[in-house]
N, C-alpha and C. Protein backbone atom coordinates (compact mmCIF):
# COMPACT_ATOMS: atom_id res chain seq x y z
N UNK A 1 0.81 -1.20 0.00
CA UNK A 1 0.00 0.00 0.00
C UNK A 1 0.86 1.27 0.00
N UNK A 2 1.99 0.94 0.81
CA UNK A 2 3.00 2.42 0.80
C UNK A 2 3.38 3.00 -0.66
N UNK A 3 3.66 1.67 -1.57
CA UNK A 3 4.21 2.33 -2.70
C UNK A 3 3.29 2.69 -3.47
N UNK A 4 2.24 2.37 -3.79
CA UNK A 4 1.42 3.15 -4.36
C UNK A 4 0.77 4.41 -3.79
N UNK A 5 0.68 4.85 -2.66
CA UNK A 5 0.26 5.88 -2.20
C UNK A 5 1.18 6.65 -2.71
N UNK A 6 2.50 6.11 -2.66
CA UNK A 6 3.88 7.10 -2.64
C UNK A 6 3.91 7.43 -4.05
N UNK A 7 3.58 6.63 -4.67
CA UNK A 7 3.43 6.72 -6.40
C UNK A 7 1.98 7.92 -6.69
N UNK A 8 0.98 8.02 -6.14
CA UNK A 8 0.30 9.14 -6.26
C UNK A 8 0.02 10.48 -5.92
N UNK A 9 1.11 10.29 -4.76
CA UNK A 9 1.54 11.02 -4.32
C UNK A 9 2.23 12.19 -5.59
N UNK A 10 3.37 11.46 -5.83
CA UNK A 10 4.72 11.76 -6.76
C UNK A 10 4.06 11.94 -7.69
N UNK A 11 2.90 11.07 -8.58
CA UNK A 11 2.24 11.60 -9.97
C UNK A 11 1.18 13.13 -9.45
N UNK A 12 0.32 13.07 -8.29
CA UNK A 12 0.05 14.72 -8.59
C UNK A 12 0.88 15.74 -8.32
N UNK A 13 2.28 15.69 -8.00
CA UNK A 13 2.97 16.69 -7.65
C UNK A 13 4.13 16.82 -9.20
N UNK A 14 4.04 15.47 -10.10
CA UNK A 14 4.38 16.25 -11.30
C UNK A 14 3.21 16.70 -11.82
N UNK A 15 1.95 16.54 -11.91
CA UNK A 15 0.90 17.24 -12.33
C UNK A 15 0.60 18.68 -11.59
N UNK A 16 1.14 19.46 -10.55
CA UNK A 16 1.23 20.54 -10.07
C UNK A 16 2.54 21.11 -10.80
N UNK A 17 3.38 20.58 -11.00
CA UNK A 17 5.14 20.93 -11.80
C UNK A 17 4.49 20.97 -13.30
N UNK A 18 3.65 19.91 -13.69
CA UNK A 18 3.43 20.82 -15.19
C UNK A 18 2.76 21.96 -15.11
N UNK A 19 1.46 22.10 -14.50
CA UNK A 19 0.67 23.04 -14.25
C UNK A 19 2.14 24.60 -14.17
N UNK A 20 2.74 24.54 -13.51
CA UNK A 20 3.79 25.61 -13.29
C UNK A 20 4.62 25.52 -14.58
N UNK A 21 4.85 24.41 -15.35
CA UNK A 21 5.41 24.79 -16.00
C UNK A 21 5.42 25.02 -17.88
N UNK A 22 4.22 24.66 -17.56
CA UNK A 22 3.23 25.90 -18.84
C UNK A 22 3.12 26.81 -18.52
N UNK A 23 3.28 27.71 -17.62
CA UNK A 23 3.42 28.84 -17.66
C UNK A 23 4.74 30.13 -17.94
N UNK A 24 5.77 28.73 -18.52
CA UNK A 24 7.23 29.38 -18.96
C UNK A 24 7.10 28.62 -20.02
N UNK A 25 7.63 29.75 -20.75
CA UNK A 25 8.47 28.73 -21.67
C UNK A 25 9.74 28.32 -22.37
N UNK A 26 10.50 27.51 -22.69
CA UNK A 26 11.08 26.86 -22.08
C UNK A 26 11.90 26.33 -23.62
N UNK A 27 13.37 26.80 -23.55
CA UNK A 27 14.20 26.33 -24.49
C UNK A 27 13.81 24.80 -24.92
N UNK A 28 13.64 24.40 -25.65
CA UNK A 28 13.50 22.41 -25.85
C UNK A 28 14.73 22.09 -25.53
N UNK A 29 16.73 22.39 -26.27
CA UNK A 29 17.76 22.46 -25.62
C UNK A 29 18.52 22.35 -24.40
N UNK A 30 17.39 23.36 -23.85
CA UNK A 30 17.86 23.43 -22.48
C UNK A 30 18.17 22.74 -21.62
N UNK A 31 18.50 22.63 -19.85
CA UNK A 31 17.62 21.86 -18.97
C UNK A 31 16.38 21.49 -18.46
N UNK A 32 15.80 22.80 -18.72
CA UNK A 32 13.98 23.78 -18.12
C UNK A 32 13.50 22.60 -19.12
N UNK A 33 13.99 22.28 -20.48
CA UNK A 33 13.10 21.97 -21.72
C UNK A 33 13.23 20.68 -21.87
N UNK A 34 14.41 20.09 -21.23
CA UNK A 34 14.31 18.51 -21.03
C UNK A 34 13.83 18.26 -19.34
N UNK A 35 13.35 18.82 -18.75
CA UNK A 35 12.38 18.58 -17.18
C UNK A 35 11.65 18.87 -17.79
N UNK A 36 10.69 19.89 -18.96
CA UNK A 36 8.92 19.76 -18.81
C UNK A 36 9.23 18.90 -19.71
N UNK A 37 9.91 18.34 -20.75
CA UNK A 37 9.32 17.33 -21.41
C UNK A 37 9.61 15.65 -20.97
N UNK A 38 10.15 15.55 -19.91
CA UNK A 38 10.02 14.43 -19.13
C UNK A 38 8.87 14.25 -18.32
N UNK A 39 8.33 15.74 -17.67
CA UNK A 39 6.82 15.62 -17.28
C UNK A 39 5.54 15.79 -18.07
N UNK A 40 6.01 16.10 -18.95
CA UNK A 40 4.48 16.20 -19.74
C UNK A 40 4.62 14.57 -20.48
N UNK A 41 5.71 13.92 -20.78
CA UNK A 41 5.84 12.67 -20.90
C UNK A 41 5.42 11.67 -19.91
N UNK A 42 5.63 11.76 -18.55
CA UNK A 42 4.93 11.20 -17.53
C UNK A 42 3.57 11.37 -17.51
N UNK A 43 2.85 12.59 -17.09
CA UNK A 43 1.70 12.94 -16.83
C UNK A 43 0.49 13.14 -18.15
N UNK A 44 0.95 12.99 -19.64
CA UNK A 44 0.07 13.30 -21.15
C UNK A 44 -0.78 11.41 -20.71
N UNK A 45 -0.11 10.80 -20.77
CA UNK A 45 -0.91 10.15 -20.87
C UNK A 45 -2.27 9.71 -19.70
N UNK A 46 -2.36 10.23 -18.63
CA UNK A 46 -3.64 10.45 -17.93
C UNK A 46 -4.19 12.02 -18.22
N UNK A 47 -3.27 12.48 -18.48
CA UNK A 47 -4.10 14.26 -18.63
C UNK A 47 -4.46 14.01 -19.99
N UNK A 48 -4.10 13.75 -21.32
CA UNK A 48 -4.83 14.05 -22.78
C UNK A 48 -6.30 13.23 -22.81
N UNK A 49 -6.75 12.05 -22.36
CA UNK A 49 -7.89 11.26 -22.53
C UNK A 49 -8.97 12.36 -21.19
N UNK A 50 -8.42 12.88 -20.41
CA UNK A 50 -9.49 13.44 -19.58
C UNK A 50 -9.55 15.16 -20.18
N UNK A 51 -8.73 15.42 -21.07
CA UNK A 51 -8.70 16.79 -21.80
C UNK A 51 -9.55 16.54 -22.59
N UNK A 52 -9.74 15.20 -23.53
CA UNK A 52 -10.40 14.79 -24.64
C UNK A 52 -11.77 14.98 -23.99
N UNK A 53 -12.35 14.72 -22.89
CA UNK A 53 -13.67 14.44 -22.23
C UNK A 53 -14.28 15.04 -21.80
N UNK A 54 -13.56 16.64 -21.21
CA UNK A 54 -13.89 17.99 -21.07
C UNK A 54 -14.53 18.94 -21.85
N UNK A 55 -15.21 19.46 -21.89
CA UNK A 55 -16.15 20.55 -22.84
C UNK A 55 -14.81 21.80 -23.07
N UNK A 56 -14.08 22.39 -23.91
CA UNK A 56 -14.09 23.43 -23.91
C UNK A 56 -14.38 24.48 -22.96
N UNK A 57 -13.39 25.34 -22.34
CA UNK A 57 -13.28 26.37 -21.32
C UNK A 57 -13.14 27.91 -21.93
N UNK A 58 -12.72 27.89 -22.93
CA UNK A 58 -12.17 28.93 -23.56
C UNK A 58 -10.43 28.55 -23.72
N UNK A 59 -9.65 29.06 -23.00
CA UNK A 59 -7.92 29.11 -22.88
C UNK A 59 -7.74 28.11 -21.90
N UNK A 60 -8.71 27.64 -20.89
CA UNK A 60 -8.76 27.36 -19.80
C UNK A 60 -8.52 25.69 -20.16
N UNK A 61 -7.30 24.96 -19.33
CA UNK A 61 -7.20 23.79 -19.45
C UNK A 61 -7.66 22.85 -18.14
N UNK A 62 -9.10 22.38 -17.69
CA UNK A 62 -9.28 22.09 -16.89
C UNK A 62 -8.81 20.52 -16.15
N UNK A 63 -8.40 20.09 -17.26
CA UNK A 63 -7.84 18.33 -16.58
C UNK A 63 -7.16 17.91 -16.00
N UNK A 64 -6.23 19.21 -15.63
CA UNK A 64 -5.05 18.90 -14.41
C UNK A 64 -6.24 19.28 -13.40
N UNK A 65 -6.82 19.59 -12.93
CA UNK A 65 -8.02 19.94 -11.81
C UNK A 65 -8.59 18.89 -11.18
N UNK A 66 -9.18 17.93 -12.55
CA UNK A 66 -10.04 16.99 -12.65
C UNK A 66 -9.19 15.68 -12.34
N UNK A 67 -7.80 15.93 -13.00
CA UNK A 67 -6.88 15.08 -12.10
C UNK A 67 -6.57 14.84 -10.84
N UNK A 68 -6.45 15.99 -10.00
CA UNK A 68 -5.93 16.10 -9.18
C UNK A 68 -7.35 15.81 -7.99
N UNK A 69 -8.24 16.04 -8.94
CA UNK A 69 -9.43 15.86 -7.58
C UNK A 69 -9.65 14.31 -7.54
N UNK A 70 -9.22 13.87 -8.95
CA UNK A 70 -9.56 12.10 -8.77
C UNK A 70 -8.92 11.74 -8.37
N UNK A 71 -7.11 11.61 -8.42
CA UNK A 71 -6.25 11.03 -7.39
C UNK A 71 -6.28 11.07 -6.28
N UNK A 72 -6.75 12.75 -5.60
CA UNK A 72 -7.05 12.61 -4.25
C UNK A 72 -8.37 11.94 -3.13
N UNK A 73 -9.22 11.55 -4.40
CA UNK A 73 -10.24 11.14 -4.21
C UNK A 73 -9.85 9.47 -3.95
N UNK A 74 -8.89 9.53 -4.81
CA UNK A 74 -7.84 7.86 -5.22
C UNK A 74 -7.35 7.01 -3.98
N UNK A 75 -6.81 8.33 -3.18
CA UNK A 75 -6.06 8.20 -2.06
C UNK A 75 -6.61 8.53 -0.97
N UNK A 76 -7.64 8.94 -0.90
CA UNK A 76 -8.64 8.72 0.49
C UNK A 76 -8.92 7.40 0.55
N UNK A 77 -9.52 6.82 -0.20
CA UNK A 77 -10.09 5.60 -0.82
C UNK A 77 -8.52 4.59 -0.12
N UNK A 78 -7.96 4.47 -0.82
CA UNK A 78 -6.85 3.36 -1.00
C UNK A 78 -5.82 3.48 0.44
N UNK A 79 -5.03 4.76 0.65
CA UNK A 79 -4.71 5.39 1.89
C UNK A 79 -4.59 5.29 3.30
C-alpha cells in the first residue's frame, strides 16, 4: 500500500510541476526543456484522454483539476 500511495503522491505533484510549468516557456535544448518534457511525458498520458472528455473552457485547461481531484479522491479511498 505504501508504494502506491507514494506513487500518487509523486504523480500529482508532477501534475502541479506541469501546471507551473506551462506557464514558462522553455528552451526544448535546455535543462527547463528537457524537465517539462520528461513531465508532460509522464503525466500526457492520464491528462490528454481526460482533456479529450472535457467541454471546452475557452484558454482554460481544466484536466489537471479533474486530475488532481480524482487522485485525491484515489487516495482517500486506497490510503
Amino acid at each position: 500500500m505504501f508504494i502506491i500511495c507514494s506513487a500518487l503522491e509523486i504523480f500529482t505533484f508532477l501534475v502541479y510541476a506541469r501546471v507551473i510549468l506551462s506557464w514558462f516557456p522553455a528552451n526544448p535544448n535546455g535543462a527547463f526543456g528537457q524537465i517539462s518534457r520528461v513531465v508532460y511525458q509522464i503525466t500526457d498520458p492520464v491528462l490528454l484522454p481526460v482533456r479529450r472528455a472535457l467541454p471546452l473552457v475557452g484558454p482554460l485547461d481544466l484536466s489537471p483539476i479533474v486530475v488532481v481531484i480524482g487522485l485525491q479522491i484515489l487516495m482517500s479511498v486506497i490510503c
